[in-house]
N, C-alpha and C. Protein backbone atom coordinates (compact mmCIF):
# COMPACT_ATOMS: atom_id res chain seq x y z
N UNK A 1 175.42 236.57 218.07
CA UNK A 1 175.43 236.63 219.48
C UNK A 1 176.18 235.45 220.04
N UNK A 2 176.89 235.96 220.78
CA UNK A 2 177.48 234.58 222.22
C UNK A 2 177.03 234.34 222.96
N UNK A 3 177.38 233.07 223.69
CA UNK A 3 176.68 233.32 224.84
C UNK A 3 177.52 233.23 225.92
N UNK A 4 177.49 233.88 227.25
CA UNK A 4 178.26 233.86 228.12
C UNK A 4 179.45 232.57 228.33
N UNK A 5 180.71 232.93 227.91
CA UNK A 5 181.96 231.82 228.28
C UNK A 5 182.71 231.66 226.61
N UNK A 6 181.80 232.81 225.63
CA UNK A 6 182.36 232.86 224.25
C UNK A 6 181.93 231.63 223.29
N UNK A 7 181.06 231.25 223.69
CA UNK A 7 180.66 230.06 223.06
C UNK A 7 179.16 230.81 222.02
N UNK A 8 179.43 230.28 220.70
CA UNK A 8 178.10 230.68 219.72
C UNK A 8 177.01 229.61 220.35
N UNK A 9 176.05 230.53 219.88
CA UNK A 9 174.47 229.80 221.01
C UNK A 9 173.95 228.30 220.01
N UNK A 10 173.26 227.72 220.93
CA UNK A 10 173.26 226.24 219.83
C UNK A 10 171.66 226.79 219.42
N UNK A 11 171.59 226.60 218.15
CA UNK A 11 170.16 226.32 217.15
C UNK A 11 169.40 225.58 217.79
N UNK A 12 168.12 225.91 218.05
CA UNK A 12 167.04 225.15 218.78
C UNK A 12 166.79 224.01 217.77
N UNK A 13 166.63 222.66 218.98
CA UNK A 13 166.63 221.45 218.50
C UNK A 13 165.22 221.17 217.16
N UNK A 14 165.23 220.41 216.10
CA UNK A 14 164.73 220.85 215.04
C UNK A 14 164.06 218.95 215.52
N UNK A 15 162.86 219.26 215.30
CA UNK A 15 161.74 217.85 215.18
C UNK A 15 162.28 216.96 214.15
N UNK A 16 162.21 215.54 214.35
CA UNK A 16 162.97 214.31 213.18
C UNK A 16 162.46 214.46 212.01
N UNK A 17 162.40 214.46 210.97
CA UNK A 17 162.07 214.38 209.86
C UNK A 17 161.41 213.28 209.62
N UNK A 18 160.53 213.42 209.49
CA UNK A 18 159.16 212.08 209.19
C UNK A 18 159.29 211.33 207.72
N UNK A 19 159.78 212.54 207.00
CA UNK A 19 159.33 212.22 205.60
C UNK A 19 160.58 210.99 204.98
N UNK A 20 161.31 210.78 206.04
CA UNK A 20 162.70 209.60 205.71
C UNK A 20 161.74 208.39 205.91
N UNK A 21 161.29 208.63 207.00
CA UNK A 21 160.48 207.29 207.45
C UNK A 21 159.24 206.94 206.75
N UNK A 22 158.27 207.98 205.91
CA UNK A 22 157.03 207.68 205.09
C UNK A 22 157.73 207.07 203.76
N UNK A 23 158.87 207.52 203.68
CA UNK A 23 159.81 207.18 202.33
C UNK A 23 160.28 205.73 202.36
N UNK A 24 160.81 205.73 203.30
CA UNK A 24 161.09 204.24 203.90
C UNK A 24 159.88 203.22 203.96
N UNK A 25 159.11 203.35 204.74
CA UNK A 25 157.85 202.31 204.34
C UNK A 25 157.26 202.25 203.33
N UNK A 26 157.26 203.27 202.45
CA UNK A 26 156.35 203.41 201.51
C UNK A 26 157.51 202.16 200.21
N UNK A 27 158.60 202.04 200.33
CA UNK A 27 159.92 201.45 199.60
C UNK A 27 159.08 200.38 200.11
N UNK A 28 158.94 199.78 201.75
CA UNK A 28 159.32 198.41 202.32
C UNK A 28 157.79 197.62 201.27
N UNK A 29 156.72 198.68 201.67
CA UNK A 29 155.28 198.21 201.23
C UNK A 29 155.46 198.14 199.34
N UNK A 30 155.98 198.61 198.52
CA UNK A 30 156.16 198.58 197.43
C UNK A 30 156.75 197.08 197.30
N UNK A 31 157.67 196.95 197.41
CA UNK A 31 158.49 196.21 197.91
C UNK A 31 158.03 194.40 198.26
N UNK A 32 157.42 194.37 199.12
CA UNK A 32 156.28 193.02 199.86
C UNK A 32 155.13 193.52 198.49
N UNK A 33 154.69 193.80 197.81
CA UNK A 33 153.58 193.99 197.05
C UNK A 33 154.21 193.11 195.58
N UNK A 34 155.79 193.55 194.91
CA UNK A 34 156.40 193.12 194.10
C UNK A 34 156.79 191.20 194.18
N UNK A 35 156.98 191.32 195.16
CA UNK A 35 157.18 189.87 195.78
C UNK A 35 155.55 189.23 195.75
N UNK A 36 154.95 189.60 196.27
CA UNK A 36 153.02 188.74 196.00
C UNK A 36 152.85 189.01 194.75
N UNK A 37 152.97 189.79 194.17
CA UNK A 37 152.57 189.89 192.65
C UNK A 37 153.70 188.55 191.38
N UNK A 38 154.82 189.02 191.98
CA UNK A 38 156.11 187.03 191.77
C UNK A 38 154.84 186.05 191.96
N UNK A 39 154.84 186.13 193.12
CA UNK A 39 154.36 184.27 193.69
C UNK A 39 153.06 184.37 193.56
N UNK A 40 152.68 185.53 193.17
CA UNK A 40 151.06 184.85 192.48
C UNK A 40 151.24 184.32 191.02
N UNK A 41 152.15 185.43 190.61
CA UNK A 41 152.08 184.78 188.75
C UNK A 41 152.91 183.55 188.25
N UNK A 42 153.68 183.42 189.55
CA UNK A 42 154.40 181.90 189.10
C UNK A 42 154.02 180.90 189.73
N UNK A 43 153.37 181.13 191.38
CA UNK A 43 153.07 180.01 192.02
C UNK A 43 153.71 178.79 192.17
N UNK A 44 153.35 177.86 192.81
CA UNK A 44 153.75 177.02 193.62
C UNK A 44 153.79 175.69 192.96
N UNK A 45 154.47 174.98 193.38
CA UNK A 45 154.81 173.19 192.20
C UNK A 45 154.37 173.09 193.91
N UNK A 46 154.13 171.34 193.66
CA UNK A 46 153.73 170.09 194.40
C UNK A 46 154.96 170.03 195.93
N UNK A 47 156.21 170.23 195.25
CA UNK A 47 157.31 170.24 196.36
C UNK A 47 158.01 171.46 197.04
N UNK A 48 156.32 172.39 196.70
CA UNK A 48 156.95 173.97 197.49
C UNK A 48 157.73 174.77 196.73
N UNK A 49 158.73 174.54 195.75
CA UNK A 49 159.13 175.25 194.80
C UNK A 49 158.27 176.06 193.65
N UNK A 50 159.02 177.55 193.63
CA UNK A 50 158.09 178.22 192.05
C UNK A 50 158.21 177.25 191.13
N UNK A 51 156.67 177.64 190.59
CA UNK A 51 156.75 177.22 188.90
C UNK A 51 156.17 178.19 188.36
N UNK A 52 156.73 177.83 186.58
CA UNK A 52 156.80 178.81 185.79
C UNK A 52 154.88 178.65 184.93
N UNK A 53 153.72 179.07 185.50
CA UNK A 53 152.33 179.00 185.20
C UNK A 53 152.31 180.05 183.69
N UNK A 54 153.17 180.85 183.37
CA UNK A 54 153.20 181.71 182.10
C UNK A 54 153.63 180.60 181.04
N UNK A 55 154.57 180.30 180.98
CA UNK A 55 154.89 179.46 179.81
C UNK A 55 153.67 178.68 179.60
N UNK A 56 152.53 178.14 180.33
CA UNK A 56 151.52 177.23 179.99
C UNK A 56 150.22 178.15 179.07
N UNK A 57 150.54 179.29 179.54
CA UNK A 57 149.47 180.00 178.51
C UNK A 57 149.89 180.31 177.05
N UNK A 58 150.68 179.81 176.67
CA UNK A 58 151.09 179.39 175.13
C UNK A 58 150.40 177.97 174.75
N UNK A 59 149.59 177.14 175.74
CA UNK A 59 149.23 176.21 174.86
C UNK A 59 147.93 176.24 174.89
N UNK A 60 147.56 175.21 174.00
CA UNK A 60 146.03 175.88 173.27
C UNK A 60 145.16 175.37 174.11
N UNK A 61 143.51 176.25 173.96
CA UNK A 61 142.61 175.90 174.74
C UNK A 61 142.10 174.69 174.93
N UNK A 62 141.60 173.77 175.76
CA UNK A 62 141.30 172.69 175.52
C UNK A 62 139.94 172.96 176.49
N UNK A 63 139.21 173.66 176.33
CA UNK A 63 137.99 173.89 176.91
C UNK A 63 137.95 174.69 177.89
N UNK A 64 139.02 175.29 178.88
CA UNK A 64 138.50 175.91 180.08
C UNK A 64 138.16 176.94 179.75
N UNK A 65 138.61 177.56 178.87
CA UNK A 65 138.39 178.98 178.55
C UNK A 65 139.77 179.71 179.54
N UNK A 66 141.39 179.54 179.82
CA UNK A 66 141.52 180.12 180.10
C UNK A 66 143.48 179.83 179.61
N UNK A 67 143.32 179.56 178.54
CA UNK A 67 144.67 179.14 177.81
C UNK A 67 145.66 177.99 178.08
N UNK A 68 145.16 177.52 179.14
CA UNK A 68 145.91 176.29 179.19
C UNK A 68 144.83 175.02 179.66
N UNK A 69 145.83 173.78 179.02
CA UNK A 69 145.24 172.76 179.21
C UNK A 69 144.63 172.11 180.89
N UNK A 70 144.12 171.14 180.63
CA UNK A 70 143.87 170.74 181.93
C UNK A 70 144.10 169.12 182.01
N UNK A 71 144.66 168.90 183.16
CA UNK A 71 145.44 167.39 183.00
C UNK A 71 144.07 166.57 183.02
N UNK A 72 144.37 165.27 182.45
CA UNK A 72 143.31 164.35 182.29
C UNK A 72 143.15 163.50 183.67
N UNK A 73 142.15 163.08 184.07
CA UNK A 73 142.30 162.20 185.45
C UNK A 73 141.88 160.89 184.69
N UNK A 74 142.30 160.34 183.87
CA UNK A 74 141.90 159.15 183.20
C UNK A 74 142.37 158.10 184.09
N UNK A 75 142.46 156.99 184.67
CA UNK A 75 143.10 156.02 184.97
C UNK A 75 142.93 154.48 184.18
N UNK A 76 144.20 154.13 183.91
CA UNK A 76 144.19 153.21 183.41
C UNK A 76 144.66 151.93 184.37
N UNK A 77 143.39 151.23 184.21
CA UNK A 77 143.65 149.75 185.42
C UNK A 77 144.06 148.32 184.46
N UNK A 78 144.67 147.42 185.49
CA UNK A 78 145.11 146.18 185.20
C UNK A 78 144.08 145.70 184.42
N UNK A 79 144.50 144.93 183.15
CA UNK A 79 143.78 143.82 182.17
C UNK A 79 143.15 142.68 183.56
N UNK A 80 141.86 142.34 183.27
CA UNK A 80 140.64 141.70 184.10
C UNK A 80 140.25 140.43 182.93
N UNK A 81 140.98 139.02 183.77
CA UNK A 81 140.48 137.81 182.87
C UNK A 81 138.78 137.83 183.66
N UNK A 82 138.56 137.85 182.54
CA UNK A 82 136.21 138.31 182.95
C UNK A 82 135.85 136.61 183.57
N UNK A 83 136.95 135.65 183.19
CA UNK A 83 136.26 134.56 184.12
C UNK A 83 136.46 134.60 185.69
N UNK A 84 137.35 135.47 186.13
CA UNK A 84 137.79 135.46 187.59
C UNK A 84 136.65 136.47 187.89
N UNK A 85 135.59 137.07 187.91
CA UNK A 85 135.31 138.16 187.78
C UNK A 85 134.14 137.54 188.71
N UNK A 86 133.16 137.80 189.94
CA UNK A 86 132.33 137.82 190.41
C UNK A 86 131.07 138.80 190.49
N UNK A 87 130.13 138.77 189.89
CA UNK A 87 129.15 139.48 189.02
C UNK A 87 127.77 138.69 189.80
N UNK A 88 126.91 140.17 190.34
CA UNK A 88 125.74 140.08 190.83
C UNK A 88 125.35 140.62 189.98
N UNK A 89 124.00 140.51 189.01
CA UNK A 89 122.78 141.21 188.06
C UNK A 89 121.66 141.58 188.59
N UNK A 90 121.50 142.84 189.28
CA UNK A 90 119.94 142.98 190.10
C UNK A 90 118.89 143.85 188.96
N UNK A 91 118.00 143.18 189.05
CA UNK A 91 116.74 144.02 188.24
C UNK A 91 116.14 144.69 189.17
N UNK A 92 116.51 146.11 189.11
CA UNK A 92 115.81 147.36 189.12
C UNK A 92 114.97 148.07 188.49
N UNK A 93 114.66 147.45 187.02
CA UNK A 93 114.03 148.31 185.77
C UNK A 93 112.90 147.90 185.82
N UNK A 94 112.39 147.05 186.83
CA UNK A 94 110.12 146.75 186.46
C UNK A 94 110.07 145.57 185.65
N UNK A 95 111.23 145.31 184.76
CA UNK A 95 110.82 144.46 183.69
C UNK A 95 111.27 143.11 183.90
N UNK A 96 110.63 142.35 183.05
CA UNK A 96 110.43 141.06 183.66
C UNK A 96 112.19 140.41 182.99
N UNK A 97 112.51 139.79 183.09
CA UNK A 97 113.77 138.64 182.58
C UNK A 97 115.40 139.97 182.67
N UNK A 98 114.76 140.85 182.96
CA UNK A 98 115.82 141.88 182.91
C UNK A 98 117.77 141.09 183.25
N UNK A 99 117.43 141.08 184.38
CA UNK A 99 118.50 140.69 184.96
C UNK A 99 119.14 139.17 184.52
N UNK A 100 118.36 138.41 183.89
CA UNK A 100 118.92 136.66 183.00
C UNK A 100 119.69 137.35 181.49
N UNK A 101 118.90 138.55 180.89
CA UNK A 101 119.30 138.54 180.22
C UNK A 101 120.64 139.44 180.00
N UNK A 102 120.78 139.93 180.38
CA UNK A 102 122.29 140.84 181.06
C UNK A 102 122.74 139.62 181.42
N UNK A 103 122.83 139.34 182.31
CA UNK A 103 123.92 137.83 182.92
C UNK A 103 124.17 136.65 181.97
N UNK A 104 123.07 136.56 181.01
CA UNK A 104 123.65 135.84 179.49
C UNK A 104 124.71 136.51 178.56
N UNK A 105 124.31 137.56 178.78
CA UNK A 105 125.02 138.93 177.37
C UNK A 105 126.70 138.78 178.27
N UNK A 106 126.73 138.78 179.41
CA UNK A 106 127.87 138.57 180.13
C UNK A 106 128.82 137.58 180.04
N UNK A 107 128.15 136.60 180.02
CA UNK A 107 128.69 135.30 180.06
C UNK A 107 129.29 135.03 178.26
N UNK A 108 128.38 135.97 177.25
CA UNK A 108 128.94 135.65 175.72
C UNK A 108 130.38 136.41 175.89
N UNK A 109 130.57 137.20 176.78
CA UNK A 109 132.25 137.86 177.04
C UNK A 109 133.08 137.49 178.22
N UNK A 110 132.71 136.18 178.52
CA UNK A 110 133.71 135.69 179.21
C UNK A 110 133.41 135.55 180.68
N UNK A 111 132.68 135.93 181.41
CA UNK A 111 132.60 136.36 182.90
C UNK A 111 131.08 135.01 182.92
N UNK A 112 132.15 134.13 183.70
CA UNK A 112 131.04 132.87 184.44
C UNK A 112 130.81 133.44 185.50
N UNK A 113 131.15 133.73 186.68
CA UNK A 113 130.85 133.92 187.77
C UNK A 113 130.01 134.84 188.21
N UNK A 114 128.32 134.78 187.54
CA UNK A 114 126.92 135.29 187.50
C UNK A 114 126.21 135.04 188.17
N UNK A 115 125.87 135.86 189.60
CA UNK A 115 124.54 135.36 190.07
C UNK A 115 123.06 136.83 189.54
N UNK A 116 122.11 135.89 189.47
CA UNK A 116 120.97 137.05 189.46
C UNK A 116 120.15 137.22 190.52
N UNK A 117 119.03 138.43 190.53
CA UNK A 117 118.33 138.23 191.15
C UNK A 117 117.77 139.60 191.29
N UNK A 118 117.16 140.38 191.92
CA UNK A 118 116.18 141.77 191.86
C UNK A 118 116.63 142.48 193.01
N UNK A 119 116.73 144.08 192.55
CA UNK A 119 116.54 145.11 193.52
C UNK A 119 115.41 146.17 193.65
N UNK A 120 115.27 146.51 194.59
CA UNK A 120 114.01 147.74 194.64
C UNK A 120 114.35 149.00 193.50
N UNK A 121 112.99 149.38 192.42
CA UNK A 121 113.47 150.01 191.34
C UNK A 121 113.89 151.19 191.56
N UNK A 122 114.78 151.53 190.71
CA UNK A 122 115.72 152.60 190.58
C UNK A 122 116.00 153.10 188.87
N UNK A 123 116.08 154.53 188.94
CA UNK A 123 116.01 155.23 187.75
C UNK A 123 117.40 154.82 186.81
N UNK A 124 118.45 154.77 187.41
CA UNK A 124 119.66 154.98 187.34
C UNK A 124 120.75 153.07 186.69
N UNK A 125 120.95 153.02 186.05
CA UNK A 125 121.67 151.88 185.80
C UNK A 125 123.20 152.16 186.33
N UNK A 126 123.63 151.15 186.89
CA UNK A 126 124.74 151.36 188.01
C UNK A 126 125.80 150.06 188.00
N UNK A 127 127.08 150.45 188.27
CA UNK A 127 127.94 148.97 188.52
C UNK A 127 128.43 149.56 189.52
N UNK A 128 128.26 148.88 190.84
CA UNK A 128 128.92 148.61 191.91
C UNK A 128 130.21 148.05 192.11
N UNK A 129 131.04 148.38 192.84
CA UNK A 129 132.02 147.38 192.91
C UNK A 129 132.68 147.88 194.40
N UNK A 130 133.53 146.57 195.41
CA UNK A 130 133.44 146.42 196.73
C UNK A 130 134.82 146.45 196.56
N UNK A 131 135.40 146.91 197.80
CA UNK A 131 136.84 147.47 198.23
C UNK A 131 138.22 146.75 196.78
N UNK A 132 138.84 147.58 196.36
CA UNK A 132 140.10 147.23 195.85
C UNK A 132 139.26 146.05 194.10
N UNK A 133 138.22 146.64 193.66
CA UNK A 133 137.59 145.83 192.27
C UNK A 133 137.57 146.58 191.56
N UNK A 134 137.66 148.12 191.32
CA UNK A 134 137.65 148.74 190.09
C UNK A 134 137.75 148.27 189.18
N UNK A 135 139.56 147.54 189.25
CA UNK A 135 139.39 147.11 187.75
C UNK A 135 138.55 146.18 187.06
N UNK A 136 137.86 145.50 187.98
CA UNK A 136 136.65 144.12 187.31
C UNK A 136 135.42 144.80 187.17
N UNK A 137 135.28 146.47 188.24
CA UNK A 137 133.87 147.00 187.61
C UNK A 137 133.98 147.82 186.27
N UNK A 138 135.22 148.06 186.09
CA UNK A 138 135.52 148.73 184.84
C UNK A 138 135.28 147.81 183.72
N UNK A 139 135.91 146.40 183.80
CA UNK A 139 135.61 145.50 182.87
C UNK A 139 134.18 144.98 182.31
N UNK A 140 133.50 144.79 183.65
CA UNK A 140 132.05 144.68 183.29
C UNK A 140 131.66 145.96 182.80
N UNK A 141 131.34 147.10 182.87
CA UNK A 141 131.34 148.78 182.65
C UNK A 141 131.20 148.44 180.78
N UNK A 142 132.73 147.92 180.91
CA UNK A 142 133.04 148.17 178.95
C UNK A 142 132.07 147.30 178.25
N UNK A 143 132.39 145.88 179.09
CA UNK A 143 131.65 144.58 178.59
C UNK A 143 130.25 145.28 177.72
N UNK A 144 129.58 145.84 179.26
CA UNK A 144 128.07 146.17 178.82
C UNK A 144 127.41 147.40 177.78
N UNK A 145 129.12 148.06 177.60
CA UNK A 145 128.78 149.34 176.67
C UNK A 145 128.39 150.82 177.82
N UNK A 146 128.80 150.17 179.05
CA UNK A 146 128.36 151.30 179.98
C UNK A 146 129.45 152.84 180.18
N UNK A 147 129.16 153.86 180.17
CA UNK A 147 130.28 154.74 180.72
C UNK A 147 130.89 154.58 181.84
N UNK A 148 132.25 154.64 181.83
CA UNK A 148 132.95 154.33 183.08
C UNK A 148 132.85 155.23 184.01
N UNK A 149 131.85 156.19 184.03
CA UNK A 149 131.56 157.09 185.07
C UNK A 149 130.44 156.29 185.40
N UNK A 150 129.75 155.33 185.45
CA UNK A 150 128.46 154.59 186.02
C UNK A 150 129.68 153.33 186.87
N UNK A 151 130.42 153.43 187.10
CA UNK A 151 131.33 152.69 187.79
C UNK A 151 131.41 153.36 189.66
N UNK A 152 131.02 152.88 190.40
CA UNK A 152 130.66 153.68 192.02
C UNK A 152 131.10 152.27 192.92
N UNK A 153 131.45 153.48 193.91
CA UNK A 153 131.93 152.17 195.38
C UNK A 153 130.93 151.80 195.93
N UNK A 154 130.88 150.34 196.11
CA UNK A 154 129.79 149.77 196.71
C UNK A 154 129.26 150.58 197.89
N UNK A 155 127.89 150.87 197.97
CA UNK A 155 127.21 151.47 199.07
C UNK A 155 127.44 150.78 200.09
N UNK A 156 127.82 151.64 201.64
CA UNK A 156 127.21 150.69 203.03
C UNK A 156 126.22 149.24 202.89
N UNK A 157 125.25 149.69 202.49
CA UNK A 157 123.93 149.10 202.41
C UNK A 157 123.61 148.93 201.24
N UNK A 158 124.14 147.97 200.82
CA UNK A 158 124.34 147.03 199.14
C UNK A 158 122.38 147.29 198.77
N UNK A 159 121.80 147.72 197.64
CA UNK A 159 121.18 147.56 197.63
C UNK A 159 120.38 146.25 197.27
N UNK A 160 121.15 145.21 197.10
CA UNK A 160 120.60 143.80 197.92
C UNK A 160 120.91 143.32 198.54
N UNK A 161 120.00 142.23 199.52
CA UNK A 161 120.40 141.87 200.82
C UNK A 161 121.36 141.00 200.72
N UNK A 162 121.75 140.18 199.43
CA UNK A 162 123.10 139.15 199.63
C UNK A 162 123.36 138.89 198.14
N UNK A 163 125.00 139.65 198.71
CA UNK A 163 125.55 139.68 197.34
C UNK A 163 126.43 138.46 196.53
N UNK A 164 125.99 136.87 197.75
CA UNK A 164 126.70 136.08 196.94
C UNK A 164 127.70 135.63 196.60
N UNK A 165 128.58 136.18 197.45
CA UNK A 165 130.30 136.53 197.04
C UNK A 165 131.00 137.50 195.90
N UNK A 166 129.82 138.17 195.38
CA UNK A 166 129.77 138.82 194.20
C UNK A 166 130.95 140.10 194.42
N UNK A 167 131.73 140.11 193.98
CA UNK A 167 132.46 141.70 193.57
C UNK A 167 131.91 142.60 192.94
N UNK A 168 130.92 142.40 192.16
CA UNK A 168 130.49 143.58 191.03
C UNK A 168 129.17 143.14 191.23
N UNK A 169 128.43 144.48 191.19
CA UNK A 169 126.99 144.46 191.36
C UNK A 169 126.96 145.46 190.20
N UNK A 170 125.96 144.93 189.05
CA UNK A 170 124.72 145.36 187.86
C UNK A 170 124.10 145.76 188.54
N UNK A 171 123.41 146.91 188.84
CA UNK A 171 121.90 146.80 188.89
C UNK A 171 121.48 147.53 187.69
N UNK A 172 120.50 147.12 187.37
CA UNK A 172 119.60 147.69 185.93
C UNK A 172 118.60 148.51 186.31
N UNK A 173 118.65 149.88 185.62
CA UNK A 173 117.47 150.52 185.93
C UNK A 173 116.88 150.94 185.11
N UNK A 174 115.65 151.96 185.31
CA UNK A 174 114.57 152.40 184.11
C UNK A 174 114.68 152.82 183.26
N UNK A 175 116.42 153.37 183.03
CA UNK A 175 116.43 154.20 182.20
C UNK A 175 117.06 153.35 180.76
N UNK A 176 116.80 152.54 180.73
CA UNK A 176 116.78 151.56 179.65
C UNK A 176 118.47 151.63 179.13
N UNK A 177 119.35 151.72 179.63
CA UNK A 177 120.96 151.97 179.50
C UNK A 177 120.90 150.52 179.27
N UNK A 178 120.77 149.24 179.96
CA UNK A 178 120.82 147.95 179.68
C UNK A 178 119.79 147.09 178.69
N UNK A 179 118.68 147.83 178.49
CA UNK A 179 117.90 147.14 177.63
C UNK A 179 118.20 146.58 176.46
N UNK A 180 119.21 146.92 175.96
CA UNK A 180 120.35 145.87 174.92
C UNK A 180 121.83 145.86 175.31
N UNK A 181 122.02 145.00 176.08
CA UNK A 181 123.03 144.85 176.89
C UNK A 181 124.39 145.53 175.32
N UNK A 182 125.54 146.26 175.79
CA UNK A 182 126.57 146.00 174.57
C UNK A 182 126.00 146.94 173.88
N UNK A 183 124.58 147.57 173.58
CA UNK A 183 125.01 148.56 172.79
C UNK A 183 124.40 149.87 173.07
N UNK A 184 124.64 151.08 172.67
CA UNK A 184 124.40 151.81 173.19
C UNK A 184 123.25 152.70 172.28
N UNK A 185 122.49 152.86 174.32
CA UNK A 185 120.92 152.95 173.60
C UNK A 185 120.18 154.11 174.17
N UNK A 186 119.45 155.08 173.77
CA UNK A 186 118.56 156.14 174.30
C UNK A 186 117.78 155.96 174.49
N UNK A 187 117.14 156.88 175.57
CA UNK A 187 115.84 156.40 175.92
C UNK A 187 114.87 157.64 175.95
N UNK A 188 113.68 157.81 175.73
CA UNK A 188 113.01 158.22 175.57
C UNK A 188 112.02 159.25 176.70
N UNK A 189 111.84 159.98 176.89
CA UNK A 189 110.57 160.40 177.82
C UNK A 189 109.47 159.98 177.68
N UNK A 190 109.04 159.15 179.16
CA UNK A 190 107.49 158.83 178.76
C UNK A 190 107.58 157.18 178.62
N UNK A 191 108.37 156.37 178.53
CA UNK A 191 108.86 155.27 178.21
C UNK A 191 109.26 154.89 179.01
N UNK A 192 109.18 155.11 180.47
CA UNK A 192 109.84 153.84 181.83
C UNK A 192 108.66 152.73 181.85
N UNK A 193 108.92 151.56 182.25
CA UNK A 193 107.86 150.52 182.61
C UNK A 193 107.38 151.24 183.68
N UNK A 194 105.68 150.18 183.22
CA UNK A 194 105.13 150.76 184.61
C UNK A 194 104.74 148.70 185.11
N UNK A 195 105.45 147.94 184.65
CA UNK A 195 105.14 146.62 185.25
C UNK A 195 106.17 146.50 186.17
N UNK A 196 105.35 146.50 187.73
CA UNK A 196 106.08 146.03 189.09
C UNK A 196 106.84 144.98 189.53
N UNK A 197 106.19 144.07 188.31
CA UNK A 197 106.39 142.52 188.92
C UNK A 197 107.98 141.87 188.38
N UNK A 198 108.68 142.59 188.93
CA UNK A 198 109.90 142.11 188.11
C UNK A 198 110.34 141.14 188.69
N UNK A 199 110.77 140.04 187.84
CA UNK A 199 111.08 138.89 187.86
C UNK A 199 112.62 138.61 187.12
N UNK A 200 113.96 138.40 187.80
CA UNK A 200 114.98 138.00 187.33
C UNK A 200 115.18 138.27 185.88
């Protein structure tokens, strides 16, 4: 059929085709999914750049349980001459001479600069140490045979009232960690003092 003026009739207009466009997103979303699945498995270095996190699961377990190692946070501080070293000894442990005799055991490794004297008791044997001393609480730490995780920043509220000029605060506690200064000692259940009267 024509339609009037000889012209063939135009085909009724036909609805867009959707299925270009479900095709199309369905590409874009594939697509952004391939890219997060990248930057999850390689992830991110320190300066924003990928790193390569696969190559590390070739090396052997070192405890996490999950094929790669785990960096050490060890720090290693400056050599500490133990005579420059300012050392408070507080008896915390109940027992009597506690704190003379630690501050003797001290002094056989070098560190004069000992004051003693008592804190309110506490379970916990502890080395304190006050802004920028790590390395002198680390030194006393080894001196005494202590773990360098018993090494802590001096509290607000020193648990004694005057520290003397002291950098490093001992305190000794119940749990008999100092009861032979230097060596390393267990302690028992059932075995804290029960004498109050502690005396230096």
């Amino acid at each position: 059929m024509t339609e009037p003026g000889g012209r063939a009739p135009t085909p009724p207009a036909t609805p867009p085709d959707d299925s270009r466009a479900t095709v199309a997103g369905v590409i874009l979303v594939a697509f952004a999914l391939l890219i997060g699945v990248v930057l999850l498995t390689k992830g991110f270095s320190d300066d924003g750049g990928l790193t390569n996190t696969a190559a590390k699961s070739d090396q052997s377990d070192s405890g996490n349980g999950q094929g790669f190692e785990v960096p050490s946070t060890t720090t290693t501080l400056a050599p500490v001459d133990p005579a420059t070293v300012k050392v408070f000894v507080a008896n915390a442990s109940g027992t009597k001479s506690g704190a003379k005799q630690v501050g003797d055991y001290l002094g056989t490794k070098g560190f004069t600069g000992i004051q003693i004297g008592n804190a309110p008791n506490q379970v916990q044997s502890v080395v304190y140490v006050t802004a920028g001393n790590a390395a002198e609480g680390q030194a006393v730490a080894a001196a005494l045979g202590l773990d360098p995780a018993a090494v802590s920043a001096m509290p607000t509220t020193p648990p004694v009232n005057d520290l003397k000029g002291a950098n490093v605060l001992v305190i000794i506690g119940t749990d008999g960690q100092l009861a032979s200064p230097g060596a390393t000692t267990t302690t028992t259940a059932g075995t804290d003092s029960t004498d109050t009267t502690a005396s230096n």
